[in-house]
Protein backbone atom coordinates (compact mmCIF):
# COMPACT_ATOMS: atom_id res chain seq x y z
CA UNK A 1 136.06 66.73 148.00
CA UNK A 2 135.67 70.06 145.50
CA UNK A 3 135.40 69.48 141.60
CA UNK A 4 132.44 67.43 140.74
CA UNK A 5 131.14 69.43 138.09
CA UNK A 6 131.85 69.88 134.88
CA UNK A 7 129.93 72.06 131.93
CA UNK A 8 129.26 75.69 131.33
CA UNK A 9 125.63 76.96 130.91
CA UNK A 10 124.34 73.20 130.62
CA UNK A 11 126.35 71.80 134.20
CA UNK A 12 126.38 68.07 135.52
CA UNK A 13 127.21 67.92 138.98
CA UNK A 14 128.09 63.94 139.37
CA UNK A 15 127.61 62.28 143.06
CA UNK A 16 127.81 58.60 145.13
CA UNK A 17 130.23 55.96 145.49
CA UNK A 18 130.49 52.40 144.19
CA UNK A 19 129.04 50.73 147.26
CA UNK A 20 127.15 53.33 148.83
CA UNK A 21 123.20 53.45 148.43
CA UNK A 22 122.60 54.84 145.05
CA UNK A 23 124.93 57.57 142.91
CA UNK A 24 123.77 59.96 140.35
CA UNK A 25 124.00 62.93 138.38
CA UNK A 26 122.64 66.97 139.19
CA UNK A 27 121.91 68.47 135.55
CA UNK A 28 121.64 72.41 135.57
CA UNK A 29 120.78 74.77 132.80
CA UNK A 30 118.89 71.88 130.60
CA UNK A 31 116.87 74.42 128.24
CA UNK A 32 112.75 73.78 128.99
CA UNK A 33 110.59 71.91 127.05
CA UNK A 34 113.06 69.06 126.47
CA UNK A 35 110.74 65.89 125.86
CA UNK A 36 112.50 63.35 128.37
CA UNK A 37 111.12 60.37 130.39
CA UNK A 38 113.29 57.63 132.14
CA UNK A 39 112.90 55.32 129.44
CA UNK A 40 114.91 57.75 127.06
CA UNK A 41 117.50 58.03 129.32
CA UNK A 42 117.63 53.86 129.91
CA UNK A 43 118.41 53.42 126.84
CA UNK A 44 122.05 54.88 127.22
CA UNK A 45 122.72 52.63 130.62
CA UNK A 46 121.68 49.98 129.37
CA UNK A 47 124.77 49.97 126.99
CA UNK A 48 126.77 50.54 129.97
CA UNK A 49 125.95 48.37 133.00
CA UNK A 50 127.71 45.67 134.05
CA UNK A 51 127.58 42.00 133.40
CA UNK A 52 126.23 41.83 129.79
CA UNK A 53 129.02 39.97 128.89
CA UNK A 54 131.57 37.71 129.53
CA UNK A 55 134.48 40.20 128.75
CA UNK A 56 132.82 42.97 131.55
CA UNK A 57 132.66 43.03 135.22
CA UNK A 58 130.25 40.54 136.56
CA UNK A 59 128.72 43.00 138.66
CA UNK A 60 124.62 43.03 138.63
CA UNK A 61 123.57 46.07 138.74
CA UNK A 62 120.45 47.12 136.72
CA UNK A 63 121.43 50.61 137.02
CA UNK A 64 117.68 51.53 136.27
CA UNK A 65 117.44 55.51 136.27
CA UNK A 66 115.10 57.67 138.45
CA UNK A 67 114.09 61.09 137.57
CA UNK A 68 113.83 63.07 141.20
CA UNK A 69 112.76 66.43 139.73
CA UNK A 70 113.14 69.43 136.36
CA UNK A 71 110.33 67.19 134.70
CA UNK A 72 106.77 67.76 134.64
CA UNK A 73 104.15 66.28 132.36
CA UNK A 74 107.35 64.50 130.13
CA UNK A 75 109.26 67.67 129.46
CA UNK A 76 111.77 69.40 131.12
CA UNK A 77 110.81 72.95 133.29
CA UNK A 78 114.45 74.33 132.86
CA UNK A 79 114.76 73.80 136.53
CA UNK A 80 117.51 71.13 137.77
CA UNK A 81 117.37 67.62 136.77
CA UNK A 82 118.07 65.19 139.30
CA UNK A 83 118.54 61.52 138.23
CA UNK A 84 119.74 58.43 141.05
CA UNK A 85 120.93 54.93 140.14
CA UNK A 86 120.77 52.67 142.91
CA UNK A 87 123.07 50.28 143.94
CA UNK A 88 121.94 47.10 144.35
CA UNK A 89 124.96 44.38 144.31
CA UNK A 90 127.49 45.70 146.11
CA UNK A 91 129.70 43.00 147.75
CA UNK A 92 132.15 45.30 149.81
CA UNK A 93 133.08 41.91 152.01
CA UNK A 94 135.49 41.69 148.27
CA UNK A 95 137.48 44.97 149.37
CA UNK A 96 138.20 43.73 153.75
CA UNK A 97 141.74 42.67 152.54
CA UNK A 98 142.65 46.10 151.31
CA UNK A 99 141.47 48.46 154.15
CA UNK A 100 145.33 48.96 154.45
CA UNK A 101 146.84 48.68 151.69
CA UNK A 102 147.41 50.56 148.49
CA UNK A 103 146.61 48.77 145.16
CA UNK A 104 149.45 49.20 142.39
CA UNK A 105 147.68 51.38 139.27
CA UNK A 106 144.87 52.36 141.17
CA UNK A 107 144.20 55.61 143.13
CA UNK A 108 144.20 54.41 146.50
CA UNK A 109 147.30 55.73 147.50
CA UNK A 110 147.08 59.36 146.01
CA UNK A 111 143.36 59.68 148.38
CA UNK A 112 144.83 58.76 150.85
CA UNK A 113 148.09 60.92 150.57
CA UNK A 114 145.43 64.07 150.06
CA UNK A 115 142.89 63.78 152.26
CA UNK A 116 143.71 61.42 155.00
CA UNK A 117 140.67 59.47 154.04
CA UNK A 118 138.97 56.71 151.74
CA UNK A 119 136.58 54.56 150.71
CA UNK A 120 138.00 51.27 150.33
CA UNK A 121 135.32 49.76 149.10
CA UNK A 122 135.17 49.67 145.29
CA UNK A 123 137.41 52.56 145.39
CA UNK A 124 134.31 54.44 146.28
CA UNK A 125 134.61 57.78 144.16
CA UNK A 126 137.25 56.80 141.72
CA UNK A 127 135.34 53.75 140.96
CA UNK A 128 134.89 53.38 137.20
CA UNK A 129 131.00 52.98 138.71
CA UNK A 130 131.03 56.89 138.93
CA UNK A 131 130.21 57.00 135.16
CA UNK A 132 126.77 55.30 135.31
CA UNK A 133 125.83 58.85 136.37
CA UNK A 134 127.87 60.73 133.22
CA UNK A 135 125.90 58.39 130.98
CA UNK A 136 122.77 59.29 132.51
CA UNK A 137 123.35 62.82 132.53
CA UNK A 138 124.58 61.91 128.65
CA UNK A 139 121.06 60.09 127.55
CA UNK A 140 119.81 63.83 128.99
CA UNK A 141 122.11 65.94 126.51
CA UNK A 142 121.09 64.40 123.82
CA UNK A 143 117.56 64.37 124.00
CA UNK A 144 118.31 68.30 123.91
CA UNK A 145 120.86 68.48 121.01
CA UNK A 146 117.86 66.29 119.44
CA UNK A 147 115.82 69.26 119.64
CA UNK A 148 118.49 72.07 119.13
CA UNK A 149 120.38 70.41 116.43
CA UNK A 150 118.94 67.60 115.38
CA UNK A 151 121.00 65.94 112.67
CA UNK A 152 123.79 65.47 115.08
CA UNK A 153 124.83 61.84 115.36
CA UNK A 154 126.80 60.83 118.37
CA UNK A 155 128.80 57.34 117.89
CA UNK A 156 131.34 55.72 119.63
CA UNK A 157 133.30 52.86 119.08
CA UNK A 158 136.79 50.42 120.03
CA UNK A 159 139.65 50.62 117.35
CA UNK A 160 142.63 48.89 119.33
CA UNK A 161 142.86 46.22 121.94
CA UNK A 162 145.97 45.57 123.60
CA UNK A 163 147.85 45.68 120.38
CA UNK A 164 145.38 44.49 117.87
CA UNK A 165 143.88 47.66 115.73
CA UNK A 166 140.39 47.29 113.33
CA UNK A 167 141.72 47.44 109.48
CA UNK A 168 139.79 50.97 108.78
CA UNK A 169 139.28 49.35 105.58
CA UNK A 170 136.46 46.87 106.98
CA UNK A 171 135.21 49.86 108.62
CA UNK A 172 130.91 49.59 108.80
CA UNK A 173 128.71 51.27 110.78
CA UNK A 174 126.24 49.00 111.10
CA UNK A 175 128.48 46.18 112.70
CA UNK A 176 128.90 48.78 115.78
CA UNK A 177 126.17 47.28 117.77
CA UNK A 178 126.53 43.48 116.55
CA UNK A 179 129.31 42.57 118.90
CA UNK A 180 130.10 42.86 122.36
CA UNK A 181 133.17 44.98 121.51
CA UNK A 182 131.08 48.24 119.68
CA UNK A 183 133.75 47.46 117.42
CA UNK A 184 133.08 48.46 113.27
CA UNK A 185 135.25 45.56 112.13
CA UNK A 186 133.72 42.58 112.53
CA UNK A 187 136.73 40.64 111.64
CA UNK A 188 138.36 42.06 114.63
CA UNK A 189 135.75 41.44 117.22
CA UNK A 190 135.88 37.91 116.42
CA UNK A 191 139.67 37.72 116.84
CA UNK A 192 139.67 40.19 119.99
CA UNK A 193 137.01 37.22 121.50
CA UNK A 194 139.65 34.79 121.60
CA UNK A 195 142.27 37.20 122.51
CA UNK A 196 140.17 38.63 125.60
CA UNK A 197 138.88 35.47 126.44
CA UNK A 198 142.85 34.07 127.35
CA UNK A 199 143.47 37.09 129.59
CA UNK A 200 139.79 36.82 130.80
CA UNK A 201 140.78 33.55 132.42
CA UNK A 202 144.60 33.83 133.27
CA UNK A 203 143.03 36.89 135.85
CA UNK A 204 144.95 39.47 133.56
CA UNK A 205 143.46 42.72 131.46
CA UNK A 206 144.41 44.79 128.79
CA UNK A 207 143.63 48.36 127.44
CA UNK A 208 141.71 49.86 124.73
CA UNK A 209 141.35 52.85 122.17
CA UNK A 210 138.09 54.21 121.54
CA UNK A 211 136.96 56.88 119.07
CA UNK A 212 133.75 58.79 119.07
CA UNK A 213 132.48 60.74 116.17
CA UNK A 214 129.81 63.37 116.38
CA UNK A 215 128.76 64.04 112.81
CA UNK A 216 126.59 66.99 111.62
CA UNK A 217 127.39 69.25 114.11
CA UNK A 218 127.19 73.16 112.96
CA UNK A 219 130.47 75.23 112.12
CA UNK A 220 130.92 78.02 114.40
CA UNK A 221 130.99 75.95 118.32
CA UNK A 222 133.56 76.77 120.43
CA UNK A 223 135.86 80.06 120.99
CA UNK A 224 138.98 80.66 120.11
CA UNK A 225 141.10 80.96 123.48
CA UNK A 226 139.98 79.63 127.06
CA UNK A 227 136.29 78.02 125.32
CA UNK A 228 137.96 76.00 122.67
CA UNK A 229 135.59 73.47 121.66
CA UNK A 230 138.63 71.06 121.55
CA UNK A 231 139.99 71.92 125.19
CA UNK A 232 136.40 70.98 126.61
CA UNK A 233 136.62 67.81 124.46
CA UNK A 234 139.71 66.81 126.11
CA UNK A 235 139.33 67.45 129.30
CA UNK A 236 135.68 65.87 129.26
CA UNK A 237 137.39 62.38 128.15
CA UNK A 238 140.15 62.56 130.13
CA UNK A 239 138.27 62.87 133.27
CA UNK A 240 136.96 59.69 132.69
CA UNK A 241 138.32 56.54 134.48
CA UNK A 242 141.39 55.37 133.41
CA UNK A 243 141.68 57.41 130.37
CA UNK A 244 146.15 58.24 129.46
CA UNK A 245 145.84 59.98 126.79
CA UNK A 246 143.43 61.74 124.25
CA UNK A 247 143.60 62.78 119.97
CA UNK A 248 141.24 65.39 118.14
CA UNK A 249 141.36 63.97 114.47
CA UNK A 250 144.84 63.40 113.74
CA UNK A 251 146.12 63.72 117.16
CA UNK A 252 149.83 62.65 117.55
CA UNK A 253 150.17 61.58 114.19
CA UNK A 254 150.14 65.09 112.74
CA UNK A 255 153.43 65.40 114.06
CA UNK A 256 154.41 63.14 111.57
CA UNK A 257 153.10 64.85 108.61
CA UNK A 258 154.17 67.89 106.68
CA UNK A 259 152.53 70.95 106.43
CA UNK A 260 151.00 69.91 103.04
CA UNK A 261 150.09 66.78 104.06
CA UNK A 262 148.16 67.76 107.12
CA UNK A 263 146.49 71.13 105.16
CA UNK A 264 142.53 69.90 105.19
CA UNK A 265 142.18 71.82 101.36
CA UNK A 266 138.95 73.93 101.38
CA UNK A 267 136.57 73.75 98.15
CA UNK A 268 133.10 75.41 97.71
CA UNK A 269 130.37 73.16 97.27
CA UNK A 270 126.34 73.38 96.64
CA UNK A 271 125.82 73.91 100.54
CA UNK A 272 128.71 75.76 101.60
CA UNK A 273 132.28 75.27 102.36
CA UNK A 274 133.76 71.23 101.63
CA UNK A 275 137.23 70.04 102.69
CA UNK A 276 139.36 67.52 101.08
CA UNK A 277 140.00 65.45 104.39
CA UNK A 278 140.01 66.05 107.93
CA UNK A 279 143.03 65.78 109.59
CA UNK A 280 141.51 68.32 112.01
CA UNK A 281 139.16 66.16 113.28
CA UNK A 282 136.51 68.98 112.54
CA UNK A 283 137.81 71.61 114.98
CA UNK A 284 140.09 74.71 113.58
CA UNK A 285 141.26 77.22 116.35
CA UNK A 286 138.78 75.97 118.80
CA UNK A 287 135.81 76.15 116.72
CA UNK A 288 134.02 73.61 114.84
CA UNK A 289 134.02 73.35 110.80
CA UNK A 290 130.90 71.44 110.00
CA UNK A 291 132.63 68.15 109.34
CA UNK A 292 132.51 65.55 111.34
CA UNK A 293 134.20 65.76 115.20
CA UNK A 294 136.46 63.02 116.07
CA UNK A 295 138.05 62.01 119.57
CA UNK A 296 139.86 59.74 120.66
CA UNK A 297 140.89 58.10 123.92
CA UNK A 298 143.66 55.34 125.05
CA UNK A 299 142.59 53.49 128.31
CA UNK A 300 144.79 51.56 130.48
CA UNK A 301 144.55 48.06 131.51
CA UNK A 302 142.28 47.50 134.79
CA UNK A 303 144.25 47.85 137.54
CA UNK A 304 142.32 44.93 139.49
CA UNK A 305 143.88 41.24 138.62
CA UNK A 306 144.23 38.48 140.10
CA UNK A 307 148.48 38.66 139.80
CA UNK A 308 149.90 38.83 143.21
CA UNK A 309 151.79 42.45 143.08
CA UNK A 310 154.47 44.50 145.73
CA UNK A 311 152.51 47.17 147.69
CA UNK A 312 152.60 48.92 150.99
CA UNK A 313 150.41 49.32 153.98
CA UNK A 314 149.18 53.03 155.27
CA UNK A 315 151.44 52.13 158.02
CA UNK A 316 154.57 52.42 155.20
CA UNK A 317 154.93 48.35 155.51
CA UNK A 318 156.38 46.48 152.46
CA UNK A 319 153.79 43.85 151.54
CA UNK A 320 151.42 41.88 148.53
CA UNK A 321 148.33 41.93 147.47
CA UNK A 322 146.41 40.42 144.99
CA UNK A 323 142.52 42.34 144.07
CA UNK A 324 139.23 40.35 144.48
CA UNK A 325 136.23 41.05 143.28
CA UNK A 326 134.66 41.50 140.07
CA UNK A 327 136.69 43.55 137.24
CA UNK A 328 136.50 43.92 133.96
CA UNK A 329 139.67 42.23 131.87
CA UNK A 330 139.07 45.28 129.00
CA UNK A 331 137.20 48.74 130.69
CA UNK A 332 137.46 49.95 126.81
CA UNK A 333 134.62 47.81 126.30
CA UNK A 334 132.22 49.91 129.20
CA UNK A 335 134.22 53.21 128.31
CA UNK A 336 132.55 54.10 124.65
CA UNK A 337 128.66 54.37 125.99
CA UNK A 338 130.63 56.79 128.55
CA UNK A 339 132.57 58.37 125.53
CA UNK A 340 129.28 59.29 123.87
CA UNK A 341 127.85 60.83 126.94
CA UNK A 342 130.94 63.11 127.54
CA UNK A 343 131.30 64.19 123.70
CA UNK A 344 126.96 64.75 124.01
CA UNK A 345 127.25 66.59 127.86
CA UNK A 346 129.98 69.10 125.35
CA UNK A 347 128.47 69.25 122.22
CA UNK A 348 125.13 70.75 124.45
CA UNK A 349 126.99 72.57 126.25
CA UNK A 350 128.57 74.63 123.30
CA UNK A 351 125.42 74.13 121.38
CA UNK A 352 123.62 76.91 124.62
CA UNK A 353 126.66 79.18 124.34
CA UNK A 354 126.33 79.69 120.51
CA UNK A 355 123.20 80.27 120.89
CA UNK A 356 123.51 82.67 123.96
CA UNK A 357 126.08 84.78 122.31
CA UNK A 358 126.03 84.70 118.62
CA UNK A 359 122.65 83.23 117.52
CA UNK A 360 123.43 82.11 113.76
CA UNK A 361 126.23 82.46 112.51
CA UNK A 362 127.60 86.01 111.26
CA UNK A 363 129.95 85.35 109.05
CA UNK A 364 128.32 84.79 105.64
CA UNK A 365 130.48 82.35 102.51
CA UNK A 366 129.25 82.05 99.28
């Protein structure tokens, strides 16, 4: 299988399956000197991993982080990074009842269509368990950007499940991390609790939006053509598991708006340029304006309940199946730590090439 890597100069090369021994992530072109220790990157996973919850996968997995090599003496030698996650409660007895057939929303059938082979287990690379690495990898990036660019803030967050939306107007920042939901309304986790907690226990799930927001990153990232800052953006969140659909600022809104209405108005302030919204989402032709980056992503439901569904066997045999094991009713809720670590592994990333080509930038207001 080709295409594990993603990245330019700063490149994460993600490998390991859901029930095999351990996964992880290969970092290449972290800059030297990056202060780093497995502790740091912890931090990130620990948002992430399984059973915290009652509303994620009861999976235990500690997903405690190794570094293998690039460090010495608690800084990075500019040499790859290696970082494992073991796997340590894997119950692939769960997945015996689907050696042969294909589950309904999930990728079984596509693997098997192009390569004539697959891990049953879990799902083994397309398992949403694949992003433990991106996170670690992630909890790496920023550490850097902390260094490069250091008043960049990188925050994610749920807006919608299933149908219910935050009211932007209860928006607070510092409700993020008070509720299992890293929701900023707190009205709405408490009414997506009761909501989950139905589906939770009828076997059914239900999708998500989540946003992330990097805020103080530079004007100038990103290129104008093939290198759009916004193009990496999007392609970094929709690689991730059961992401349909992503929005820079606006997204598919703006078609609803007219030209006037969607114009972000440009006035000079005491430190430079100032804009009187950001419909953009902080990217203009592929390069960032200095205000505040905003993504979006819609995920599906999980494709693993407990509702008997119509399938078919490798053989091309009409049959049912219903998926056991342990699933999350919402992956939103486990997608925004993996949100941040995308829109971090990016940021870098553009944050090397600036610097590699340009330096500061040239063109001078005010």
């Amino acid at each position: 299988m080709s295409m594990n890597s993603f990245g330019h100069l700063f490149r994460v090369t993600t490998w390991g399956e859901s029930h095999g021994p351990a996964l992880g992530a290969t970092v290449d072109g972290c800059p030297p000197g990056v202060v780093i220790d497995e502790a740091m990157i912890q931090h990130w996973l620990d948002k992430r991993k399984p059973g915290q919850n009652k509303f994620t996968t009861q999976r235990r997995e500690p997903d405690q982080v190794k570094i293998l090599s690039g460090v010495f003496e608690g800084q990075t030698t500019g040499t790859p990074v290696q970082l494992m996650i073991e796997n340590t409660d894997q119950r692939s007895k769960d997945y015996g009842d689907i050696m042969d057939k294909f589950r309904p929303g999930h990728a079984d059938i596509t693997y098997w269509q192009k390569y004539g082979i697959r891990d049953y287990r879990g799902g083994g690379r397309s398992s949403a368990r694949e992003t433990a690495s991106r996170v670690a990898a992630g909890g790496l990036a920023r550490e850097a950007i902390r260094q490069i660019a250091p008043n960049v803030q990188i925050t994610g967050y749920m807006t919608q499940i299933g149908p219910h939306k935050i009211d932007r107007k209860n928006f607070d920042w510092s409700q993020i991390e008070e509720n299992p939901f890293w929701t900023p309304d707190a009205q709405a986790a408490d009414d997506w609790a009761a909501y989950l907690d139905d589906l939770r226990k009828s076997g059914n799930s239900v999708g998500a939006v989540v946003e992330v927001v990097a805020r103080g990153v530079p004007a100038g990232l990103g290129a104008p053509v093939y290198a759009k800052l916004d193009t990496d953006l999007a392609a970094a969140m929709m690689s991730i598991n059961a992401v349909k659909g992503v929005e820079i600022g606006e997204g598919m809104a703006a078609a609803e708006l007219t030209g006037e209405a969607n114009a972000d108005e440009i006035f000079m302030g005491q430190n430079g340029p100032q804009y009187s919204s950001n419909h953009a989402g902080g990217i203009l032709g592929g390069i960032s304006t200095g205000q505040d980056i905003v993504v979006r992503f819609a995920v599906k439901p999980t494709s693993s309940i407990l509702t008997t569904r119509k399938t078919i066997t490798k053989s091309g045999e009409e049959t049912e199946i219903i998926t056991k094991g342990r699933h999350d009713p919402c992956v939103g809720i486990r997608a925004v730590p993996v949100g941040e670590a995308m829109m971090a592994c990016v940021i870098l990333d553009h944050l090397l090439l600036h610097r590699g080509q340009i330096g500061e930038n040239r063109g001078r207001i005010g």
